[in-house]
C-alpha atoms as a PDB file:
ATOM      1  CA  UNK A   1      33.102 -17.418 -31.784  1.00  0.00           C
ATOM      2  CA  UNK A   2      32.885 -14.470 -29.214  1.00  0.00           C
ATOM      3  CA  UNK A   3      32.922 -11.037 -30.738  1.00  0.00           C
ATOM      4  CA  UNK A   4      31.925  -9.645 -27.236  1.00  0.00           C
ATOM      5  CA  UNK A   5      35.414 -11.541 -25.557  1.00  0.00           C
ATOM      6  CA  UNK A   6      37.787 -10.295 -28.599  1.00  0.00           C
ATOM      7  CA  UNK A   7      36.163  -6.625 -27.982  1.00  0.00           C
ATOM      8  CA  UNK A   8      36.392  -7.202 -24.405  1.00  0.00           C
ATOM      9  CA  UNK A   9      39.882  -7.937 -24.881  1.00  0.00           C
ATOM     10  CA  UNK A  10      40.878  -5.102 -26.784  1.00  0.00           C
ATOM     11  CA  UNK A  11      38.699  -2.534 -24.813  1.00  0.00           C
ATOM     12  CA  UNK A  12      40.093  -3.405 -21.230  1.00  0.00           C
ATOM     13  CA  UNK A  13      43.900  -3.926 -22.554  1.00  0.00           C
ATOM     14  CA  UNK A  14      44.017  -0.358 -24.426  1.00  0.00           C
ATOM     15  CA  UNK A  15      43.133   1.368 -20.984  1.00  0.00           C
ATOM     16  CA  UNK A  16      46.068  -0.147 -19.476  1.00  0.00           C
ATOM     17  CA  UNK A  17      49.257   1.516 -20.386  1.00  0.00           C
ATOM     18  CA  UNK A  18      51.183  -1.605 -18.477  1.00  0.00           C
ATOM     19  CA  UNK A  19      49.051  -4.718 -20.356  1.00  0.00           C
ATOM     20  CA  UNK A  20      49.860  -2.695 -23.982  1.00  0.00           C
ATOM     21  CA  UNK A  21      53.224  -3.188 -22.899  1.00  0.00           C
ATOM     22  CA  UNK A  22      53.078  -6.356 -21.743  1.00  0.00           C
ATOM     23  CA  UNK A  23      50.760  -7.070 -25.072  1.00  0.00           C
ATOM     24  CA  UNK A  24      53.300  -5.738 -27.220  1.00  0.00           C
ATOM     25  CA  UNK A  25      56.039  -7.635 -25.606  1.00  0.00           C
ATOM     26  CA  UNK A  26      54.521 -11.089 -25.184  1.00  0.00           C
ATOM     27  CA  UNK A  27      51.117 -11.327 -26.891  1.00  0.00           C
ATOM     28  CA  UNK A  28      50.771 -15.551 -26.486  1.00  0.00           C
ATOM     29  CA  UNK A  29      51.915 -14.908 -22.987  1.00  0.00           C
ATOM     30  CA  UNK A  30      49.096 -12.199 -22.107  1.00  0.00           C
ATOM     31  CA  UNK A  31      46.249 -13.460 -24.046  1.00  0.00           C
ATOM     32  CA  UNK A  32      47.008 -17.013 -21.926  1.00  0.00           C
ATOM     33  CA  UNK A  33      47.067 -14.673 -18.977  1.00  0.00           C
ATOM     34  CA  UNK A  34      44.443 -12.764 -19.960  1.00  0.00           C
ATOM     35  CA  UNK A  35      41.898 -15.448 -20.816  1.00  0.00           C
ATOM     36  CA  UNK A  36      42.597 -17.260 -17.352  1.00  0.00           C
ATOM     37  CA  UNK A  37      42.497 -14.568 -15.012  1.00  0.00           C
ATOM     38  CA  UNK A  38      40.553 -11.800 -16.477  1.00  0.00           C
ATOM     39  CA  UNK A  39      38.085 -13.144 -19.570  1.00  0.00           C
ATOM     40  CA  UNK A  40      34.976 -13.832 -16.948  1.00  0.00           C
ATOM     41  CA  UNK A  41      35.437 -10.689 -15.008  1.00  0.00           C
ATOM     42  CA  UNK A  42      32.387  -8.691 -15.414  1.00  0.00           C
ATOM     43  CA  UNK A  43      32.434  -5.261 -16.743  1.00  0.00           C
ATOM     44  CA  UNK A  44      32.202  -3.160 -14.508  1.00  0.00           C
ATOM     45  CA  UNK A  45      31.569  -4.934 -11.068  1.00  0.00           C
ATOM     46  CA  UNK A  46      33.017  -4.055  -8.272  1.00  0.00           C
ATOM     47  CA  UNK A  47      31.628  -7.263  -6.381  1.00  0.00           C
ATOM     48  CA  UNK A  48      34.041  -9.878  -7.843  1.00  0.00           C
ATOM     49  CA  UNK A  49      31.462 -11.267  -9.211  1.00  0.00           C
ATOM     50  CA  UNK A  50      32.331 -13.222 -12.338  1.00  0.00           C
ATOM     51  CA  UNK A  51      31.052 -15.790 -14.983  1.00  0.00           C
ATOM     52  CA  UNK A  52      32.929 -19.059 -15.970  1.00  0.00           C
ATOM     53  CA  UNK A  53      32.369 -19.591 -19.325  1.00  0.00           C
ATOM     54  CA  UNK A  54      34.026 -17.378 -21.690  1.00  0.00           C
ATOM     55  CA  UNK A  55      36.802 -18.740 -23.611  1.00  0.00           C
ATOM     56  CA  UNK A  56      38.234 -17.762 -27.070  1.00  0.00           C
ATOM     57  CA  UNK A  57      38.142 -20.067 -30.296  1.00  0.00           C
ATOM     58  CA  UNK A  58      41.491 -20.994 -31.793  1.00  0.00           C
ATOM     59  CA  UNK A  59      41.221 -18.806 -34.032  1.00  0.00           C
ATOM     60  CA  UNK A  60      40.260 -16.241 -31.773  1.00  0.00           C
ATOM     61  CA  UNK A  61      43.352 -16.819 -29.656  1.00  0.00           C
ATOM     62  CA  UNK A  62      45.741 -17.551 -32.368  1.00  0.00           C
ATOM     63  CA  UNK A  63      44.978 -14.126 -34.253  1.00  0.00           C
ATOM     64  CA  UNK A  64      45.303 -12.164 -30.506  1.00  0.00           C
ATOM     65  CA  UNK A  65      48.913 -14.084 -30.211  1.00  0.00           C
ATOM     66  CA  UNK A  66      49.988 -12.913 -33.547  1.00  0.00           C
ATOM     67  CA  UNK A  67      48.696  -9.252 -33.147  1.00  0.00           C
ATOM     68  CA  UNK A  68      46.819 -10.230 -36.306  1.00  0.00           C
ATOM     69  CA  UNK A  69      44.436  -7.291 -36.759  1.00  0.00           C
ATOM     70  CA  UNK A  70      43.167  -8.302 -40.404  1.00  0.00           C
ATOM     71  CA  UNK A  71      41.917 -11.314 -39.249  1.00  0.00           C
ATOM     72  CA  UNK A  72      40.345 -10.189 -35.998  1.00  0.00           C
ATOM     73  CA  UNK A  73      38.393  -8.149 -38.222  1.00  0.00           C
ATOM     74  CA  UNK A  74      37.730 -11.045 -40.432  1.00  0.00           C
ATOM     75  CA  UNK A  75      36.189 -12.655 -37.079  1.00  0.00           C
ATOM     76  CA  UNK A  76      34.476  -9.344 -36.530  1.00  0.00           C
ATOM     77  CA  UNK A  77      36.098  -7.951 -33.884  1.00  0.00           C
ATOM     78  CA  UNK A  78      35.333  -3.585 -33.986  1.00  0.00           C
ATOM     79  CA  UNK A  79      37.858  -1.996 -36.053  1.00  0.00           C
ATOM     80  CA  UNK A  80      37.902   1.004 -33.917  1.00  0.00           C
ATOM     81  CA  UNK A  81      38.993  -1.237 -31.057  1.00  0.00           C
ATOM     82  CA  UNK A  82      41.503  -2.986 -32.897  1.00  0.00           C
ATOM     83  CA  UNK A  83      42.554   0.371 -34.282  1.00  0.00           C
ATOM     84  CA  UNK A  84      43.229   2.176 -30.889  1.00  0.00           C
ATOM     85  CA  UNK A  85      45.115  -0.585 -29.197  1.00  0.00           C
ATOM     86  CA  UNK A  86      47.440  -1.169 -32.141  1.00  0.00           C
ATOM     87  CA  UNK A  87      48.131   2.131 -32.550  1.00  0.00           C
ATOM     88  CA  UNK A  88      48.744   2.183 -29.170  1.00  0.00           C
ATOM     89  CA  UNK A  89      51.589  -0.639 -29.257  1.00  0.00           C
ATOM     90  CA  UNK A  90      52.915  -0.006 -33.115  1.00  0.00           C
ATOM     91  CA  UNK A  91      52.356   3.961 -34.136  1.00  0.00           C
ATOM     92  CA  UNK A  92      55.915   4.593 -32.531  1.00  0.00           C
ATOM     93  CA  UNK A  93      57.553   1.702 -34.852  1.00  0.00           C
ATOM     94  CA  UNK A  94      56.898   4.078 -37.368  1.00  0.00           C
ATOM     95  CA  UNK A  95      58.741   7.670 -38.640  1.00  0.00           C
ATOM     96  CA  UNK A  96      56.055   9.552 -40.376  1.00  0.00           C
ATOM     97  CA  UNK A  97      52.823  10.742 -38.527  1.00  0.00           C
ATOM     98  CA  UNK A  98      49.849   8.568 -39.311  1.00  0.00           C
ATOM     99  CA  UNK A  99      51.727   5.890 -40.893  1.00  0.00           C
ATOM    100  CA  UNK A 100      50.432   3.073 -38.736  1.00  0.00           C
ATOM    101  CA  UNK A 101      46.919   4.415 -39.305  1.00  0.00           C
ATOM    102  CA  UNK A 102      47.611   4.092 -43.111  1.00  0.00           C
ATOM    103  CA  UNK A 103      49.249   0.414 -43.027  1.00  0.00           C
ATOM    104  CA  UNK A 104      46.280  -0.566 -40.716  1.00  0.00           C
ATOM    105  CA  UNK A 105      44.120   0.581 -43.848  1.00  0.00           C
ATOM    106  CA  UNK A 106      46.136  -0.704 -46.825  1.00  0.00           C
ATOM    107  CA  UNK A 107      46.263  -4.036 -45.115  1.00  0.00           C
ATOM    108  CA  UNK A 108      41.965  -3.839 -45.075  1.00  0.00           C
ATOM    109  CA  UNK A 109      41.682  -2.480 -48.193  1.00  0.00           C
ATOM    110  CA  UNK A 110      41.057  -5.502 -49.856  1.00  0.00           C
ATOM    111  CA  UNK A 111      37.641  -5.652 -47.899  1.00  0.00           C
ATOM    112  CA  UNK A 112      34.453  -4.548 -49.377  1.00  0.00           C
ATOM    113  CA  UNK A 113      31.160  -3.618 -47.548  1.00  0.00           C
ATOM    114  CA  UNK A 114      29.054  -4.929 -46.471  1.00  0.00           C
ATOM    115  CA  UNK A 115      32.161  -5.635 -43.298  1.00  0.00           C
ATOM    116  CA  UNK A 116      32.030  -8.296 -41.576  1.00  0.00           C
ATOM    117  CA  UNK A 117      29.369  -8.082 -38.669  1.00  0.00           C
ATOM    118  CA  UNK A 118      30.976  -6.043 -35.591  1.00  0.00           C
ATOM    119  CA  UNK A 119      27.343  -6.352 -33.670  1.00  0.00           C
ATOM    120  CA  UNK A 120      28.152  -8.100 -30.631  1.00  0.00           C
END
């Protein structure tokens, strides 16, 4: 399992108004995408340098696809990540102010600390 590529994931996509779309719209589609074009980019290099290695588990992938943040954070990606991206795509689904903030912590609630490991 790769906490840094799930973080990774939902760091670079949340700065990019045009992948939360495309996110929102077709999550299998851009995590496929996103794991073979962009997952072994380095952060922050401006050489095109790159490694070859990363890849996401099953899981890893299959929770991404189904914009599944409970069990990201059961596989330990950061909740603040997983938090700002989401909001990002599903806040506006909703009528009252904060609401996605509040279904985002009804649907953790059932965790208990100590949370799973975010360290990556």
């Amino acid at each position: 399992m790769s906490k840094y590529l799930i973080d990774k994931f939902l760091y670079l996509v949340d700065r990019d108004p045009e992948l939360v779309e495309r996110y929102r719209d077709d999550p299998r589609g851009t995590v496929d995408w996103w794991e073979a074009e962009r997952a072994n980019e380095l952060l922050n290099s401006h050489t095109g340098e790159a490694s070859t290695w990363l890849r996401f588990t099953d899981a890893e992938r299959e929770a991404l696809a189904a914009h599944d943040y409970v069990r990201l954070f059961e596989l330990g990606a950061h909740p603040f990540l997983t938090l700002t991206l989401f909001i990002a795509m599903f806040e506006r689904d909703h009528a009252e102010p904060l609401a996605f903030q509040k279904e985002y912590a009804v649907r953790l609630a059932h965790f208990s600390l100590p949370y799973p490991d975010i360290a990556t």
